[in-house]
C-alpha atoms as a PDB file:
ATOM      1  CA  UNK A   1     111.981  92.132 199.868  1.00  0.00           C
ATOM      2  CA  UNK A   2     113.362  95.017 197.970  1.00  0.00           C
ATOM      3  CA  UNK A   3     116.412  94.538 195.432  1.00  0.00           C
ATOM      4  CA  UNK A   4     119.766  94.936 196.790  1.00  0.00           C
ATOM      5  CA  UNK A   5     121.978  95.905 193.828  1.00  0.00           C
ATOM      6  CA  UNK A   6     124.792  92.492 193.558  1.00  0.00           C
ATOM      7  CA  UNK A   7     128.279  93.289 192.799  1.00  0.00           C
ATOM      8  CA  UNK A   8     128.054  93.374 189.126  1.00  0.00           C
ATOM      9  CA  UNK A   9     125.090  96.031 189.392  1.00  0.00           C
ATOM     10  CA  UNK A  10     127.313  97.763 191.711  1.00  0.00           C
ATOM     11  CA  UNK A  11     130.291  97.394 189.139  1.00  0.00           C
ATOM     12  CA  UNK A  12     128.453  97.959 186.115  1.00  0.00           C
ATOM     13  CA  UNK A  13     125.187 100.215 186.750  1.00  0.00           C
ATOM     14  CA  UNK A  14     124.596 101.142 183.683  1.00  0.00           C
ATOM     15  CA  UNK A  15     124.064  98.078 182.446  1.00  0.00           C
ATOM     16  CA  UNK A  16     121.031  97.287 184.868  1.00  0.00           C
ATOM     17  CA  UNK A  17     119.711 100.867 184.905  1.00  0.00           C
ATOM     18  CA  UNK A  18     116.726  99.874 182.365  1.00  0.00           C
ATOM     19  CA  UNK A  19     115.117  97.059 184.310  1.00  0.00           C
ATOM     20  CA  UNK A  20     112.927  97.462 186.713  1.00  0.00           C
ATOM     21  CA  UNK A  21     113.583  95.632 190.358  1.00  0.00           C
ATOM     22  CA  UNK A  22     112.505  92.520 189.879  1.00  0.00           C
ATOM     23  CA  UNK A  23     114.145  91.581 186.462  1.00  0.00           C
ATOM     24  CA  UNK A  24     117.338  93.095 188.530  1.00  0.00           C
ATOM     25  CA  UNK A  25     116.774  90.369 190.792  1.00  0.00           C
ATOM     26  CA  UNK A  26     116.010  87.506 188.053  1.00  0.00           C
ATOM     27  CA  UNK A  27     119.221  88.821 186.287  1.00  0.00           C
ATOM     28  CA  UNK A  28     121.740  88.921 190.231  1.00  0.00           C
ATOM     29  CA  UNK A  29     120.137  85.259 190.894  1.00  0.00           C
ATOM     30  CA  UNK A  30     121.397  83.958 187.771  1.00  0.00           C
ATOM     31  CA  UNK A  31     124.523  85.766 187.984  1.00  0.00           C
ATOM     32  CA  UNK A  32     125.147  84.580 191.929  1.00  0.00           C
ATOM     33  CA  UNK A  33     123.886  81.097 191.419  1.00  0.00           C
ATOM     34  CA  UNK A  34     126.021  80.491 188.542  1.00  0.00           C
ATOM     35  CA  UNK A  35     129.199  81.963 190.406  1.00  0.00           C
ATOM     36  CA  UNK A  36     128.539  79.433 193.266  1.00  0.00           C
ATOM     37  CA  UNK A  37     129.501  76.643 190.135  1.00  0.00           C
ATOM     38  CA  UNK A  38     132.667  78.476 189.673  1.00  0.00           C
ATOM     39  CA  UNK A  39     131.824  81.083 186.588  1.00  0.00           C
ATOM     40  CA  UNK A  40     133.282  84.800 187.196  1.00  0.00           C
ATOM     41  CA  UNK A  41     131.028  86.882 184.734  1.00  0.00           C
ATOM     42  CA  UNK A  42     133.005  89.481 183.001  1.00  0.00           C
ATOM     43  CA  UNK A  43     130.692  92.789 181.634  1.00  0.00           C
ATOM     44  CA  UNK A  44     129.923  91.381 178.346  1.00  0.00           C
ATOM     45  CA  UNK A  45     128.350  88.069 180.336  1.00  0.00           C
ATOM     46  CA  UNK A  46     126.278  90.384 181.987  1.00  0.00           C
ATOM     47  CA  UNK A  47     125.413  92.761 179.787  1.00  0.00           C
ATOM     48  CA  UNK A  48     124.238  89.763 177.905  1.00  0.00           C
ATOM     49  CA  UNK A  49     122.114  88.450 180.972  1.00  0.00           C
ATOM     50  CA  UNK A  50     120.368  91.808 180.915  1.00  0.00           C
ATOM     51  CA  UNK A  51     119.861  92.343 177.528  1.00  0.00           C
ATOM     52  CA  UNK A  52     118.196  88.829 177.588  1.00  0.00           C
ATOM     53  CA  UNK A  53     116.077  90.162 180.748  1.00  0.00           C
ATOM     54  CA  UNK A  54     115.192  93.278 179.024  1.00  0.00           C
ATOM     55  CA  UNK A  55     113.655  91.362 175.735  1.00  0.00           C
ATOM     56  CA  UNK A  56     116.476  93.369 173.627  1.00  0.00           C
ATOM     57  CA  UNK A  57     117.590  89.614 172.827  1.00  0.00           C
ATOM     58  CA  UNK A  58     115.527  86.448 172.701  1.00  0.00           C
ATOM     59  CA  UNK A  59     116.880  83.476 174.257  1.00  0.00           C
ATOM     60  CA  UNK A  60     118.515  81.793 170.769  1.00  0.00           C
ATOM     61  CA  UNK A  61     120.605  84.959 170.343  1.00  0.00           C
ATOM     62  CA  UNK A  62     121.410  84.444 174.197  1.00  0.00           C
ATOM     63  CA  UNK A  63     122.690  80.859 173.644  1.00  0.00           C
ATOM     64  CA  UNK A  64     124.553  81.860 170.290  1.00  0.00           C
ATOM     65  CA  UNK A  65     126.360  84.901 172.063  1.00  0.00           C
ATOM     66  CA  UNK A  66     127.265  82.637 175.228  1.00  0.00           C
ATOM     67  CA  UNK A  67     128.242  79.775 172.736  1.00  0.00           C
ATOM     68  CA  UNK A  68     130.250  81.779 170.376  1.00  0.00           C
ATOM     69  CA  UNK A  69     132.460  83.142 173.631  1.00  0.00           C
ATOM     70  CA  UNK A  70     132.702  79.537 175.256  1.00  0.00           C
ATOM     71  CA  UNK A  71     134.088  78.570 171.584  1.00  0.00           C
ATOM     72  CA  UNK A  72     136.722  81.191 170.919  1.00  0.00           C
ATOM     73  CA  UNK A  73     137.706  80.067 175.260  1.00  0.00           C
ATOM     74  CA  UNK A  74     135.772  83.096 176.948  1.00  0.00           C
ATOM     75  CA  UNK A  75     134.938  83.584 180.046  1.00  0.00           C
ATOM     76  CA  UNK A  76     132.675  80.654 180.849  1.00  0.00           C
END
């Protein structure tokens, strides 16, 4: 099945543009399974997502980014 950019690709393009279809997919699962629990990602929650896809970030600068916004009453 190809990728079907999700509304935060849509919103935000340039945010996805360096990922290749299938880590665009990994990245608008996460995104629309987590908004089914109530979460309404704003761009630096995806941005975040993707740079975590993209290996720019590993996965303990991931938690400490998402942490430090959840902290200081974010968007999570």
């Amino acid at each position: 099945m190809a990728y079907e950019p999700c509304r935060y690709a849509q919103r935000w393009p340039e945010l996805f543009e360096s990922l290749d279809d299938d880590q665009k997919q990994r990245v608008s699962d996460a995104l629309s399974n987590n908004r089914l629990e109530g979460w309404e990602p704003d761009r630096d929650d995806v941005a975040d997502l993707a740079d975590r896809e993209a290996g720019r970030i590993d996965t303990a600068e991931y938690i400490r980014r998402t942490m430090s916004k959840v902290t200081r009453g974010g968007s999570m």
